[in-house]
N, C-alpha and C. Protein backbone atom coordinates (compact mmCIF):
# COMPACT_ATOMS: atom_id res chain seq x y z
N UNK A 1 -1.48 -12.09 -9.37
CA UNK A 1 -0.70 -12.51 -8.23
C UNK A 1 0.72 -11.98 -8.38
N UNK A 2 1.10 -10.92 -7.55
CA UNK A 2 2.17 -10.56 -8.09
C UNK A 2 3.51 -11.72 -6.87
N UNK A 3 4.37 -11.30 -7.95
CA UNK A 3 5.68 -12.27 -7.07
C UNK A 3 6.25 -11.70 -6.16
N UNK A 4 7.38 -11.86 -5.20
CA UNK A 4 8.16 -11.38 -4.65
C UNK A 4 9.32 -10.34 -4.97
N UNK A 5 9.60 -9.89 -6.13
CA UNK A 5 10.36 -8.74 -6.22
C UNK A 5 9.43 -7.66 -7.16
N UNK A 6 8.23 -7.77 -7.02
CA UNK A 6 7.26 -6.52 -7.97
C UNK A 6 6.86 -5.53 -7.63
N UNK A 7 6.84 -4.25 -7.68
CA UNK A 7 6.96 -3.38 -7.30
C UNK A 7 5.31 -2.60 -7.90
N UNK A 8 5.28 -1.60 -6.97
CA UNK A 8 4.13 -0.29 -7.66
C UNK A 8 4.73 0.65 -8.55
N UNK A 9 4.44 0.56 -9.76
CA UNK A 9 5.00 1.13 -10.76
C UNK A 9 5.05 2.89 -10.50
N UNK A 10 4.05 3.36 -9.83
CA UNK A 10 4.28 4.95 -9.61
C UNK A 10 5.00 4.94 -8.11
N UNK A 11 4.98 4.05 -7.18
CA UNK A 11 5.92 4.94 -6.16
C UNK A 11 6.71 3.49 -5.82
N UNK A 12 6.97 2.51 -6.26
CA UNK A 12 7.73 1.72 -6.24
C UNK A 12 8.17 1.07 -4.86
N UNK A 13 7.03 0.68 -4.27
CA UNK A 13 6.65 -0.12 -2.90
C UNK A 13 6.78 -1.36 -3.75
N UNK A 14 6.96 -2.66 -2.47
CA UNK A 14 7.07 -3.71 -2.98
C UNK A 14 5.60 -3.96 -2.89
N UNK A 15 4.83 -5.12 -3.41
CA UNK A 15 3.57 -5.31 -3.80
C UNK A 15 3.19 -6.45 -2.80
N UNK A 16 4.13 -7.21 -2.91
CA UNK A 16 3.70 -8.78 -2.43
C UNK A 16 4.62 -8.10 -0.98
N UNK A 17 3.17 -8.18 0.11
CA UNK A 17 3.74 -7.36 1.44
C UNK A 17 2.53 -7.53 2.51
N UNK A 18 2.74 -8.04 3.63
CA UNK A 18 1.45 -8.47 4.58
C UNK A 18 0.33 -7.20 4.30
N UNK A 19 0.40 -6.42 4.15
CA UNK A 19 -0.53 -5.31 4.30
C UNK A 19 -1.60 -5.52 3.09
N UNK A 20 -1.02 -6.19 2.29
CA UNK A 20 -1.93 -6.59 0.46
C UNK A 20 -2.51 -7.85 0.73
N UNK A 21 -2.09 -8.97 1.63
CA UNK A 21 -3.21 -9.78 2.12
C UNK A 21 -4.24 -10.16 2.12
N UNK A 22 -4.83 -11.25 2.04
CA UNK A 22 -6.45 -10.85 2.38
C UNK A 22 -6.12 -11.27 4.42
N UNK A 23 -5.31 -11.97 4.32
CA UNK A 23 -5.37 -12.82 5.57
C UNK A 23 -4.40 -11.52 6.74
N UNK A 24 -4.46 -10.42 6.39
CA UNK A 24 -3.98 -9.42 7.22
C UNK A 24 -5.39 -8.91 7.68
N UNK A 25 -4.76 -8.65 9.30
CA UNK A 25 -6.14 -8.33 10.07
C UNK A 25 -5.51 -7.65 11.08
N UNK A 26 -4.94 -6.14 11.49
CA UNK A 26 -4.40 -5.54 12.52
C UNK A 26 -4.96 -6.00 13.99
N UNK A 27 -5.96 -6.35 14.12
CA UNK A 27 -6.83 -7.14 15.39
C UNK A 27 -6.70 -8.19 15.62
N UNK A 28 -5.68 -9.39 14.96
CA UNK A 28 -5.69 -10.62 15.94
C UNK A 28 -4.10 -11.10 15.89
N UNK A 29 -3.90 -11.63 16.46
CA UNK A 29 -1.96 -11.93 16.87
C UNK A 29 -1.11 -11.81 15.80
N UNK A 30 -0.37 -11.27 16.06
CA UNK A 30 0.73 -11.65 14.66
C UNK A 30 0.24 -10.34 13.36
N UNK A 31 -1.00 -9.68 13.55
CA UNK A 31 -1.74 -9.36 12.77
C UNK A 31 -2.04 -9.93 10.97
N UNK A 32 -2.37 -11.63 11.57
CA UNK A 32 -2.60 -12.39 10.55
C UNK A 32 -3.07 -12.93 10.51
N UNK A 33 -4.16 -13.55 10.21
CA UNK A 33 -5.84 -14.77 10.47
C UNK A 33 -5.35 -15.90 9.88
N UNK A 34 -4.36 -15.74 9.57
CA UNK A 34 -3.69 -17.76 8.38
C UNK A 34 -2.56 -18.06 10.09
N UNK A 35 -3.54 -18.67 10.47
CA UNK A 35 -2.68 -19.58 11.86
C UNK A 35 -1.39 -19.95 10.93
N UNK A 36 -1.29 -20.80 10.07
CA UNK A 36 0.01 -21.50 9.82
C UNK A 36 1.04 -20.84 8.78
N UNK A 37 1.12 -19.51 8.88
CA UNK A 37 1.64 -18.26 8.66
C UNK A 37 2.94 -18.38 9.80
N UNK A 38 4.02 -17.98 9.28
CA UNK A 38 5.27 -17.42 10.22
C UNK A 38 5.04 -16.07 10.29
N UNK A 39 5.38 -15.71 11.59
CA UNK A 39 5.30 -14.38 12.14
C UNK A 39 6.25 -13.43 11.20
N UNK A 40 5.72 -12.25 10.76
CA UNK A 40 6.69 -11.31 9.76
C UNK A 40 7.15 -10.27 10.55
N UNK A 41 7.96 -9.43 10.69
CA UNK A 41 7.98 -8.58 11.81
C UNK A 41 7.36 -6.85 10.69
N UNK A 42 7.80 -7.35 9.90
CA UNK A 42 7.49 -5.59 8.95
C UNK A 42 6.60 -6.31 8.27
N UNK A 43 5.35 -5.71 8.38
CA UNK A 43 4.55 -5.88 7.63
C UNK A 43 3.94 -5.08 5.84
N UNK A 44 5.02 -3.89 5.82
CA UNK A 44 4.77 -3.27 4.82
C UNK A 44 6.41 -3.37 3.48
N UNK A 45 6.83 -4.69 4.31
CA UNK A 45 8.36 -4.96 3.16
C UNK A 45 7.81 -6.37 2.64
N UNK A 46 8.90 -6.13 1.40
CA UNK A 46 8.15 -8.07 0.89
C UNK A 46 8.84 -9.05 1.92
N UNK A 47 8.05 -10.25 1.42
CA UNK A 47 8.67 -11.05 1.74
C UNK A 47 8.21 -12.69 1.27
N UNK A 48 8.31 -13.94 2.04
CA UNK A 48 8.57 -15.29 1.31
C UNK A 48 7.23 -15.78 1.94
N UNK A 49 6.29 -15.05 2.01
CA UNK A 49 5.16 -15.95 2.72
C UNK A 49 4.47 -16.87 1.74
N UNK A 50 4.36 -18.15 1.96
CA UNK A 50 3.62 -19.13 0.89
C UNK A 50 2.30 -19.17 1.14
N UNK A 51 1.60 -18.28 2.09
CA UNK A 51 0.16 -18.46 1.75
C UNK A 51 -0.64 -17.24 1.50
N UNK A 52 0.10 -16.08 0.89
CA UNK A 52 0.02 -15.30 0.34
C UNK A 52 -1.31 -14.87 -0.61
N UNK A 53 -2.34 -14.28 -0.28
CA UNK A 53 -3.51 -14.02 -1.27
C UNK A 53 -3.76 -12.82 -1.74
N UNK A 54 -3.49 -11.93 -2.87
CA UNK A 54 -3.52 -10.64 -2.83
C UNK A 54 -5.14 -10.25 -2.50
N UNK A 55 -4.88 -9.12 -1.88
CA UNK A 55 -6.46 -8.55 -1.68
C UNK A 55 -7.10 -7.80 -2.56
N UNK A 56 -8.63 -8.02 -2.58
CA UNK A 56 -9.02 -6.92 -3.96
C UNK A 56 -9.57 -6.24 -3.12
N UNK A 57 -9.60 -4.64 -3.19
CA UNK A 57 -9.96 -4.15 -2.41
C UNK A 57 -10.54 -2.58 -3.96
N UNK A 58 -11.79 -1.91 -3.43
CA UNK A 58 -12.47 -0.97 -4.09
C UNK A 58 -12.08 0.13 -3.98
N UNK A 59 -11.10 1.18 -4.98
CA UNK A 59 -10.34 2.34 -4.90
C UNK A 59 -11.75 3.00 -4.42
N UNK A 60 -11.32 4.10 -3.45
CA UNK A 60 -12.18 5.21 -3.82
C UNK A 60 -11.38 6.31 -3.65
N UNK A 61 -11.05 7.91 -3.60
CA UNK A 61 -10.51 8.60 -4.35
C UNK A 61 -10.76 9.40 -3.02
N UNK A 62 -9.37 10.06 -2.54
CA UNK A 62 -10.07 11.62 -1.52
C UNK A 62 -10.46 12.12 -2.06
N UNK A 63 -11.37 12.74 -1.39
CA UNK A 63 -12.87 13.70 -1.76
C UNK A 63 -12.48 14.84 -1.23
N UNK A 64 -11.63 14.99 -0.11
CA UNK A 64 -10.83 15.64 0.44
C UNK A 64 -9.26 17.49 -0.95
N UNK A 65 -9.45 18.19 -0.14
CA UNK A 65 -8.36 18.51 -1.27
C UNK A 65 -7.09 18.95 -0.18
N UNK A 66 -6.08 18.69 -1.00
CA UNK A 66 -4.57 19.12 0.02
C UNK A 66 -4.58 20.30 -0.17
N UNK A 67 -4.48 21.31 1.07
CA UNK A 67 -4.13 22.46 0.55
C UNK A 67 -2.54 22.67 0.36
N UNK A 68 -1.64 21.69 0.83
CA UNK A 68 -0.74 22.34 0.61
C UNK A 68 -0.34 21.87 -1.07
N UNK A 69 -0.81 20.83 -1.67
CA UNK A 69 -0.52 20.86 -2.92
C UNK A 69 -1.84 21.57 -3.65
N UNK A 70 -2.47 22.23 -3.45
CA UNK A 70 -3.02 23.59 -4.00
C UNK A 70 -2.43 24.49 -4.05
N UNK A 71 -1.77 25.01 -3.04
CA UNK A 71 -0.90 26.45 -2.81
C UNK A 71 0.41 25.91 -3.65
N UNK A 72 0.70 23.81 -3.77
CA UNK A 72 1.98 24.27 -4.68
C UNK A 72 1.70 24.24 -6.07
N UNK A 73 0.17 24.00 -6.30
CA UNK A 73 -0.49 24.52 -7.86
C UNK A 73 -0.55 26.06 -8.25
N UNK A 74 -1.08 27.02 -7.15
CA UNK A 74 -1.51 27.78 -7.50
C UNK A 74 -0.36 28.94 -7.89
N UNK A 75 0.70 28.31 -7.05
CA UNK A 75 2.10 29.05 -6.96
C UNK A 75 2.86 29.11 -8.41
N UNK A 76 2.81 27.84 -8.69
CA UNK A 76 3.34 27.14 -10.26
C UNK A 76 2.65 27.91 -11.23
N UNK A 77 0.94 28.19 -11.49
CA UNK A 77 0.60 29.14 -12.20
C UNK A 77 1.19 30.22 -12.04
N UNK A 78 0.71 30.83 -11.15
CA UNK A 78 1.51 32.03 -11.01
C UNK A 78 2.78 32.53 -11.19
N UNK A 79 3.58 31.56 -11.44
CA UNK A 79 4.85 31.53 -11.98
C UNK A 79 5.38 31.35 -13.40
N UNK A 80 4.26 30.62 -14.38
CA UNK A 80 4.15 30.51 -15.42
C UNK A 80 3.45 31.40 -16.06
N UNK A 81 2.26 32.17 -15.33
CA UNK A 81 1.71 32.88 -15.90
C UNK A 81 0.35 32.36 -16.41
N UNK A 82 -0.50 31.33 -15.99
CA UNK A 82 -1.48 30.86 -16.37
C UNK A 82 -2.97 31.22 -15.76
C-alpha cells in the first residue's frame, strides 16, 4: 500500500493516484465506483483519498517494437562501432 508522497522509482510518477485504484472505472461518474469518494479532478496526481485500494493488475510487455528507438539503437552501434 503505498502512501501519499511515493513515487515510481524509474520514472518517478506519484503511485498513490486514482488511475492505481481498484475503484477507478473511466465509465461511471466521477470516474469512480466508491460512491462515498470526493470527486478528484486529476486523476493521474496524488492525492488524500481515504478509500484508496491499490490495484493488482498482470504486466504484460509490448510485443510490439519502437522503431524509433531501434533507429536510436542502431545509430548508437554504429557510432561505437559494434
Amino acid at each position: 500500500m503505498p502512501g501519499r508522497g511515493e513515487v515510481c522509482m524509474k520514472c518517478r510518477a506519484d503511485l498513490r493516484v486514482c488511475i492505481n485504484c481498484v475503484s477507478y472505472d473511466p465509465h461511471v461518474a466521477q470516474q469512480c465506483r466508491e460512491r462515498r469518494a470526493e470527486p478528484v479532478l486529476e486523476k493521474h496526481v496524488g492525492n488524500f483519498c481515504e478509500l484508496f485500494d491499490f490495484v493488482k493488475r498482470r504486466w504484460i510487455p509490448k510485443a510490439e517494437v519502437n522503431q524509433r528507438e531501434a533507429a536510436a539503437r542502431d545509430q548508437l552501434k554504429r557510432l561505437l562501432g559494434d
